[in-house]
Protein backbone atom coordinates (compact mmCIF):
# COMPACT_ATOMS: atom_id res chain seq x y z
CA UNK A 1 0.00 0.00 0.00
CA UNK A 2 1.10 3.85 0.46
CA UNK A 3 2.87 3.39 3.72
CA UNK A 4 5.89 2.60 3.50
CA UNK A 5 6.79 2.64 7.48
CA UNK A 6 4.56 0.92 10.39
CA UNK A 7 4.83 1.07 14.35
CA UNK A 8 3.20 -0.98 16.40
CA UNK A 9 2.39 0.05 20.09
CA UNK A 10 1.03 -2.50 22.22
CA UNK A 11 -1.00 -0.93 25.78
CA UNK A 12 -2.62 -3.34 27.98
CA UNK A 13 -6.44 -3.12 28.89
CA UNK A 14 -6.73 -5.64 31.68
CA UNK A 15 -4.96 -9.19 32.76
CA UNK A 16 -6.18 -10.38 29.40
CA UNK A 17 -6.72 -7.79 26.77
CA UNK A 18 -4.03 -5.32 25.11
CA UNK A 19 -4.98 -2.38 22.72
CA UNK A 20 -3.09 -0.99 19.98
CA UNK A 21 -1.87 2.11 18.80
CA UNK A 22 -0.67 1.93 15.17
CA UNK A 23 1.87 4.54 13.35
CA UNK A 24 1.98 4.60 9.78
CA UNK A 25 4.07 6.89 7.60
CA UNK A 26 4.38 7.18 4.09
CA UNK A 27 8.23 7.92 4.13
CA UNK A 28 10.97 5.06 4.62
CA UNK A 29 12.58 4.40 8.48
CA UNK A 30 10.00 7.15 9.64
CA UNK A 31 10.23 6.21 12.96
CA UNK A 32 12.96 5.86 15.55
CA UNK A 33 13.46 5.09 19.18
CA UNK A 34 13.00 8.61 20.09
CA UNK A 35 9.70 9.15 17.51
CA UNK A 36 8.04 6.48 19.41
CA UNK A 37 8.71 7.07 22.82
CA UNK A 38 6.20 10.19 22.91
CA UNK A 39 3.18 7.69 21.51
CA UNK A 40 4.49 5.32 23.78
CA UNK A 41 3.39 7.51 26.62
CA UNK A 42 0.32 8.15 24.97
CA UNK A 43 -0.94 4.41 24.21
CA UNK A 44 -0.60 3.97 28.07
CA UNK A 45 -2.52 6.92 28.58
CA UNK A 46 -5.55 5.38 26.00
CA UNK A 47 -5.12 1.88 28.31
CA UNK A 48 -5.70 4.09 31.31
CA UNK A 49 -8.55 6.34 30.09
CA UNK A 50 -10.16 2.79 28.49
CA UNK A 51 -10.06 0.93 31.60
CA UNK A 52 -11.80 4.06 33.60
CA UNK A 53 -14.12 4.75 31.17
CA UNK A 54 -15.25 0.39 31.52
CA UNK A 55 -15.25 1.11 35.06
CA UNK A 56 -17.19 4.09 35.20
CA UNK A 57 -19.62 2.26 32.38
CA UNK A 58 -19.75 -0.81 34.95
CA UNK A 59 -20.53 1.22 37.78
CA UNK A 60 -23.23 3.53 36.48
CA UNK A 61 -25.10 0.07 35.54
CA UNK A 62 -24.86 -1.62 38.43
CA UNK A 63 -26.65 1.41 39.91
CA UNK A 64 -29.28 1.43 37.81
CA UNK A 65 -29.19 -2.47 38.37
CA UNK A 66 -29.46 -1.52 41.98
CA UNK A 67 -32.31 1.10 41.84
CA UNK A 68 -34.78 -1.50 39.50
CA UNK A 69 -33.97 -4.25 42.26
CA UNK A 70 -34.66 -1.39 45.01
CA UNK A 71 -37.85 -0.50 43.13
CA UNK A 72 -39.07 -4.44 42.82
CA UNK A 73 -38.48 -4.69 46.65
CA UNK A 74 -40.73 -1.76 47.66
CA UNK A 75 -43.41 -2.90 45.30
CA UNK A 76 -43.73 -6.22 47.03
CA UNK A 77 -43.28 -4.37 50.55
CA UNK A 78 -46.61 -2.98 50.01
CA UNK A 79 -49.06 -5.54 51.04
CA UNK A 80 -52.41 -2.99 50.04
CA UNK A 81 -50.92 -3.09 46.38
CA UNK A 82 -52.80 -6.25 43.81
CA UNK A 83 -50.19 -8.51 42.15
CA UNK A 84 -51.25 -7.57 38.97
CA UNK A 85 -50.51 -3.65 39.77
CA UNK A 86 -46.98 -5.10 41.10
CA UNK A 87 -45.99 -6.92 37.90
CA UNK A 88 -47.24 -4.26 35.61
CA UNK A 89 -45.16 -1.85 37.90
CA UNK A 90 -42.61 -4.19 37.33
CA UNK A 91 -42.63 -4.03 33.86
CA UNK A 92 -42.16 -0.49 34.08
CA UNK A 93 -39.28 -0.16 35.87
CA UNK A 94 -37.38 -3.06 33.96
CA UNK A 95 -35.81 -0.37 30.69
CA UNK A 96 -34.26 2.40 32.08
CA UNK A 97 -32.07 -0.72 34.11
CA UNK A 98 -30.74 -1.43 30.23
CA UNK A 99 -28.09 -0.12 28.80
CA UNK A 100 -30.07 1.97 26.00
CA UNK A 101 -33.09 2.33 28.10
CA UNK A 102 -34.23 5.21 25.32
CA UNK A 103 -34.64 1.60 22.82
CA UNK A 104 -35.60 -1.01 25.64
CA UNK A 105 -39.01 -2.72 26.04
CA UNK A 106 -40.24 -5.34 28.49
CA UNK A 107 -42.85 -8.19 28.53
CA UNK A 108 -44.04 -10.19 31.35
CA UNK A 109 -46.22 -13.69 31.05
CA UNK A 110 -47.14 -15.22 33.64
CA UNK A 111 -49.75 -17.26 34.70
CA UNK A 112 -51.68 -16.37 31.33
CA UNK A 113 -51.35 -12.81 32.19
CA UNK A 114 -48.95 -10.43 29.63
CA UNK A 115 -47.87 -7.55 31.25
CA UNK A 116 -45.94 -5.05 28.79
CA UNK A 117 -43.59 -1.84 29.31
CA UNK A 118 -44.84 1.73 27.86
CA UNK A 119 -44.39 2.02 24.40
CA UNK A 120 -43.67 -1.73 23.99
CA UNK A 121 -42.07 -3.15 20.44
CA UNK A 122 -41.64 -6.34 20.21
CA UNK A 123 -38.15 -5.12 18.89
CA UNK A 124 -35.12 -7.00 16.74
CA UNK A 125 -33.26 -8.14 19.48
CA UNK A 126 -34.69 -10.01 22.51
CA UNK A 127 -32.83 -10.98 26.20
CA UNK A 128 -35.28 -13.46 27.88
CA UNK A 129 -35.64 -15.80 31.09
CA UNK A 130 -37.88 -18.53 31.91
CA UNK A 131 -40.18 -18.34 35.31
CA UNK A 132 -40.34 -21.76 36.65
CA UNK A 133 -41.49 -23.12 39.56
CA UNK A 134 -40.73 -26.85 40.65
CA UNK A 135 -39.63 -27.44 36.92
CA UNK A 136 -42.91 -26.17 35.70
CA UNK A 137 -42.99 -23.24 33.32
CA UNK A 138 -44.85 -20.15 35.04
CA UNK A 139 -43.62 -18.13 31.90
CA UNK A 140 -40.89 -15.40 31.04
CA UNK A 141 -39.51 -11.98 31.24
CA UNK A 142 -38.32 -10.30 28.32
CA UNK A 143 -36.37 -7.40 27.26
CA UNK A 144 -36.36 -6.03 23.50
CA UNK A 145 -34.44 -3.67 21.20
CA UNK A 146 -36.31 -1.70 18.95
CA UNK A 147 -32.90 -0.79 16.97
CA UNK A 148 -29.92 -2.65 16.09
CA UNK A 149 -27.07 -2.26 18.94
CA UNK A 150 -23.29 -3.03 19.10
CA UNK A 151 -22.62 -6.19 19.98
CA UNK A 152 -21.33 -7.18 23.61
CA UNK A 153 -21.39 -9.83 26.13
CA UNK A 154 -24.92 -12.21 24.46
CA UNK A 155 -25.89 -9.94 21.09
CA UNK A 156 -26.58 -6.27 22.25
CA UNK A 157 -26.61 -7.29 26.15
CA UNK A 158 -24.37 -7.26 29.03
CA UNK A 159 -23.73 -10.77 30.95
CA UNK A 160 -24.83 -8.15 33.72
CA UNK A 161 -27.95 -7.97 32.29
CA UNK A 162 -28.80 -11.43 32.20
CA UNK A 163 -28.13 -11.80 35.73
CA UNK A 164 -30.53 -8.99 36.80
CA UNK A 165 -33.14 -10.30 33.79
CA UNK A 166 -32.57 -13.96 35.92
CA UNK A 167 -32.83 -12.47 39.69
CA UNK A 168 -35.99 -10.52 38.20
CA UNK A 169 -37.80 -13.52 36.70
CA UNK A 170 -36.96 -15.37 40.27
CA UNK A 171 -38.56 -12.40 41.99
CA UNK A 172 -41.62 -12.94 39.53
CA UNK A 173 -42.23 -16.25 40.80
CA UNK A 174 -41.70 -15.20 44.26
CA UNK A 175 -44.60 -13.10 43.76
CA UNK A 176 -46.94 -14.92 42.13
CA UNK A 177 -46.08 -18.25 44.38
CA UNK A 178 -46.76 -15.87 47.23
CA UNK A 179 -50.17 -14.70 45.77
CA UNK A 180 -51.19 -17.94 45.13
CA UNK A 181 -50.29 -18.99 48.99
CA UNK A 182 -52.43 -15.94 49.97
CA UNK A 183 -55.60 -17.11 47.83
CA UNK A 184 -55.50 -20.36 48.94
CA UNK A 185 -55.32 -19.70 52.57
CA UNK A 186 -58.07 -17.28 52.07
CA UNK A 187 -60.22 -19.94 50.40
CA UNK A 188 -59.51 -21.90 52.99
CA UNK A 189 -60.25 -19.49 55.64
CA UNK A 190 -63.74 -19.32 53.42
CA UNK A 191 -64.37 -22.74 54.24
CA UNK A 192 -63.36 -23.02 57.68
CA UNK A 193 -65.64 -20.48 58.30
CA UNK A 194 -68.46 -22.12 55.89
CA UNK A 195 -68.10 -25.23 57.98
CA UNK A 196 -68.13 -23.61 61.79
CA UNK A 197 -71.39 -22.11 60.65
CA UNK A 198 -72.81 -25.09 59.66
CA UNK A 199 -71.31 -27.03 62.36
CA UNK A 200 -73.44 -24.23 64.78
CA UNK A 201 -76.67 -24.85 62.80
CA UNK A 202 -76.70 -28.21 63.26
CA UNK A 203 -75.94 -28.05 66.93
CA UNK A 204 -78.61 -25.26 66.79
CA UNK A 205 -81.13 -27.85 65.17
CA UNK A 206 -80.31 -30.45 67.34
CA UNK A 207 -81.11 -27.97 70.55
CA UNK A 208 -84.66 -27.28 69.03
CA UNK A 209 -85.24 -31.17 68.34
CA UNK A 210 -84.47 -31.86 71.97
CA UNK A 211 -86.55 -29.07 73.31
């Protein structure tokens, strides 16, 4: 091609991963010990920048991975508020915990119920776990792209967000497992008390045949 000199300067990212800063020069034995040293200093600068910027990314989402967990907590803390109000709430809360919350949609099914995000899309790129409960299959949580994203960790997602999508679908079924508890112990209430009244009638008839 036109270049007719090339450097090469290696900077590491982490224990694994090295960047690479890359000189090229159209003239012949363009560079020298002393040309590189300056970009030397600079590619280690880049390493250092890179790594703070991934931290500072990393950090920013677990607080917004924090603040969607916080949010699912207080929802179920409030025992006036219907499970149906809670997972729709939940729904809610689930995109701005995404990286490009301004793209993100989510979808809850569960227990033949679909419970969808603001704006949902069913989108071109889908993140989704499985609610289960004793191997059975309650249903799933999803989360959607509406627009094509860089790839990362599983297509356009962090593996970060597949562990809060997972710790959210096992909060789902903590939920609805605990609703279900609640209407069957108030059924059962129903016919407890069903049964005491007719156990009193009958003692109540049996008074009057006696008399």
């Amino acid at each position: 091609g036109p270049f007719r000199s090339i450097a090469a300067i290696p900077f590491r990212l982490d224990g694994s991963n090295q960047g690479l800063l890359v000189l090229k020069s159209r003239r012949e034995a363009c560079f020298s010990r002393e040309t590189i040293e300056p970009f030397e200093r600079i590619a280690q600068f880049l390493g250092v920048s890179i790594i703070l910027q991934r931290k500072h990314l990393a950090l920013k989402e677990r607080v917004k991975e924090l603040t969607c967990l916080y949010g699912i907590a207080r929802l179920v803390d409030d025992p006036d508020r219907p499970p149906r109000e809670i997972f729709q709430s939940i729904a809610n809360l689930l995109p701005p915990a995404w990286l490009h919350p301004q793209v993100t949609s989510a979808r809850i099914l569960i227990d033949g119920e679909t419970y969808l995000s603001d704006g949902y899309s069913p989108g071109c790129a889908q993140l989704r776990s499985e609610i289960t409960s004793d191997g059975q299959r309650r249903g799933l949580v999803e989360i959607t792209y509406n627009q094509d994203m860089p790839e990362m960790d599983e297509g356009p997602f962090l593996k970060e967000e597949r562990h809060l999508l997972d710790t959210v679908a096992r909060e789902l079924w903590l939920i609805s497992d605990k609703w279900q508890a609640a209407r069957e112990r108030e059924q059962l209430q129903k016919q407890l008390r069903h049964a005491d009244r007719l156990a009193t009638i009958g003692q109540f008839s049996a008074g009057v045949a006696t008399n």
